[in-house]
Protein backbone atom coordinates (compact mmCIF):
# COMPACT_ATOMS: atom_id res chain seq x y z
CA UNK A 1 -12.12 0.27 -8.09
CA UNK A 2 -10.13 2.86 -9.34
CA UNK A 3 -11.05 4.96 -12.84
CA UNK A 4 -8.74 6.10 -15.96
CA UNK A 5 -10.39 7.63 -18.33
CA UNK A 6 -12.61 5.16 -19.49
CA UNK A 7 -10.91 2.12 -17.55
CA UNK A 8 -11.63 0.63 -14.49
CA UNK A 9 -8.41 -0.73 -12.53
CA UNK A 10 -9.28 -2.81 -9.26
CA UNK A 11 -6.04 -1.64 -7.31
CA UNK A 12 -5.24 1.81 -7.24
CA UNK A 13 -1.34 1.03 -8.03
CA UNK A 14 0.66 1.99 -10.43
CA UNK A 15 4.07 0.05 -10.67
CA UNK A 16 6.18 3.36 -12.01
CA UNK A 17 8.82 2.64 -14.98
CA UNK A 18 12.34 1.95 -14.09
CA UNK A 19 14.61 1.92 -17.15
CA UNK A 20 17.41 -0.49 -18.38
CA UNK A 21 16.13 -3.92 -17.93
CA UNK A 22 14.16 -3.37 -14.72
CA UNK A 23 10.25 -2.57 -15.88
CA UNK A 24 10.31 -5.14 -18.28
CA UNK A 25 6.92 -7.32 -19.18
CA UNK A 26 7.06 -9.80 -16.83
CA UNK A 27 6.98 -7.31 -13.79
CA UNK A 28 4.16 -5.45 -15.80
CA UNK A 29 2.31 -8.47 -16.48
CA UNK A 30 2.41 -9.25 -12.94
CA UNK A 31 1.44 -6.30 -11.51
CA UNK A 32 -1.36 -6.35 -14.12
CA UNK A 33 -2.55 -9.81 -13.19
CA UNK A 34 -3.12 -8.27 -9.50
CA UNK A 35 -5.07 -5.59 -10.57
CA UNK A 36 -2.59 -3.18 -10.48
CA UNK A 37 -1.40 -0.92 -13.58
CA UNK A 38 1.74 -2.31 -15.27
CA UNK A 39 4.27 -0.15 -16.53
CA UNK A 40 7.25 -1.07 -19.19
CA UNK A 41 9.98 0.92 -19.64
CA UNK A 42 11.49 1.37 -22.65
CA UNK A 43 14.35 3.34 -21.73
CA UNK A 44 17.29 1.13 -23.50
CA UNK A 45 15.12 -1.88 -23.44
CA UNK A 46 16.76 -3.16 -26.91
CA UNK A 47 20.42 -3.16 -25.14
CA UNK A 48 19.94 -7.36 -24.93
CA UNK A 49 19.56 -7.52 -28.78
CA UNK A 50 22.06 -8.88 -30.42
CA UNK A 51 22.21 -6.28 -33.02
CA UNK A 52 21.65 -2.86 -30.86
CA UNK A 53 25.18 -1.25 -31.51
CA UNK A 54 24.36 -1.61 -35.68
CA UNK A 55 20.84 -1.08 -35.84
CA UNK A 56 19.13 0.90 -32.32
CA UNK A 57 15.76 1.32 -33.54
CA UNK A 58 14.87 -1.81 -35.16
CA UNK A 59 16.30 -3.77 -31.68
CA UNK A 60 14.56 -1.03 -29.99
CA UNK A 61 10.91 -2.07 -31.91
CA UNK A 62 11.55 -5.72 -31.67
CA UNK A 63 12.38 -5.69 -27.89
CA UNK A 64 9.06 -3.11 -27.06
CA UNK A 65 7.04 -5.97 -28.91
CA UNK A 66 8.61 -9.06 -27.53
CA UNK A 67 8.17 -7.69 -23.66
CA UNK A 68 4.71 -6.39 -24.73
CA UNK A 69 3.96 -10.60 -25.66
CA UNK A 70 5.77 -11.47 -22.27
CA UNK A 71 3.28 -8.85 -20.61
CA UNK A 72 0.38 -10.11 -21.85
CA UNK A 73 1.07 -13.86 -21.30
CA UNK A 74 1.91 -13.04 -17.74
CA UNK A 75 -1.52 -11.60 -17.01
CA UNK A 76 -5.01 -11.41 -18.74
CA UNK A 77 -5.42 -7.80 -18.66
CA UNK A 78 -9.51 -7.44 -18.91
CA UNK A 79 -9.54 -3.57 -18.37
CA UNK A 80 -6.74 -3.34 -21.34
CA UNK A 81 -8.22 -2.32 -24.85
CA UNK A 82 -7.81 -4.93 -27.62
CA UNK A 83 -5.64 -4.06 -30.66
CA UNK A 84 -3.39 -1.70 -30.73
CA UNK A 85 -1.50 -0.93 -27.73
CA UNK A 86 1.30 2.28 -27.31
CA UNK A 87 3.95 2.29 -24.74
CA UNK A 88 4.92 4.70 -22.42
CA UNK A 89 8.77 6.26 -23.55
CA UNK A 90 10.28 9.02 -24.60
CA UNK A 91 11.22 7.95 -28.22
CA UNK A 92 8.64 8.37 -30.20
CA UNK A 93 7.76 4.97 -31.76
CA UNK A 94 5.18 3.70 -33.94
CA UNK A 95 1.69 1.91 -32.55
CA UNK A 96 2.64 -1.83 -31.85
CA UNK A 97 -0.01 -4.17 -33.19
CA UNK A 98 -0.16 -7.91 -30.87
């Protein structure tokens, strides 16, 4: 077992963030479901949307929250707080409620 903060992670791994459609939630989620700490990068992660040329930030938002879903239905995360949940980036976005 392996401590953060007030966590408890089984594995003492952390799958590091690798931008532009690599740590995405399915990799997290995975890595999660092992026992590991899942990362998600959100460096460009709205370049997919259709609209991410007109509108960054709102393709940014929806594509954090939509790989945040795909996270969580690839693992149960036990040690992972309910509510809200904050990814790591360097923009500085709002909380994301799922």
């Amino acid at each position: 077992m392996w401590k953060i903060g007030d966590k408890t992670v089984r594995v003492p791994l952390i799958q590091g963030g690798m931008g532009v459609g690599i740590s995405l939630g399915r990799l997290a989620g995975t890595v999660a479901a092992q026992g590991g700490v899942g990362i998600i990068s959100t460096a460009q992660i709205g370049f997919r949307e259709m609209d991410f040329d007109r509108d960054p930030g709102t393709a940014t938002l929806r594509a954090v929250r939509n790989e945040m879903a795909r996270a969580r239905s690839s693992a149960i995360i036990s040690w992972w707080p309910s509510g809200t949940m904050r990814p790591m980036c360097r923009l500085r976005l709002p909380p994301v409620r799922i």
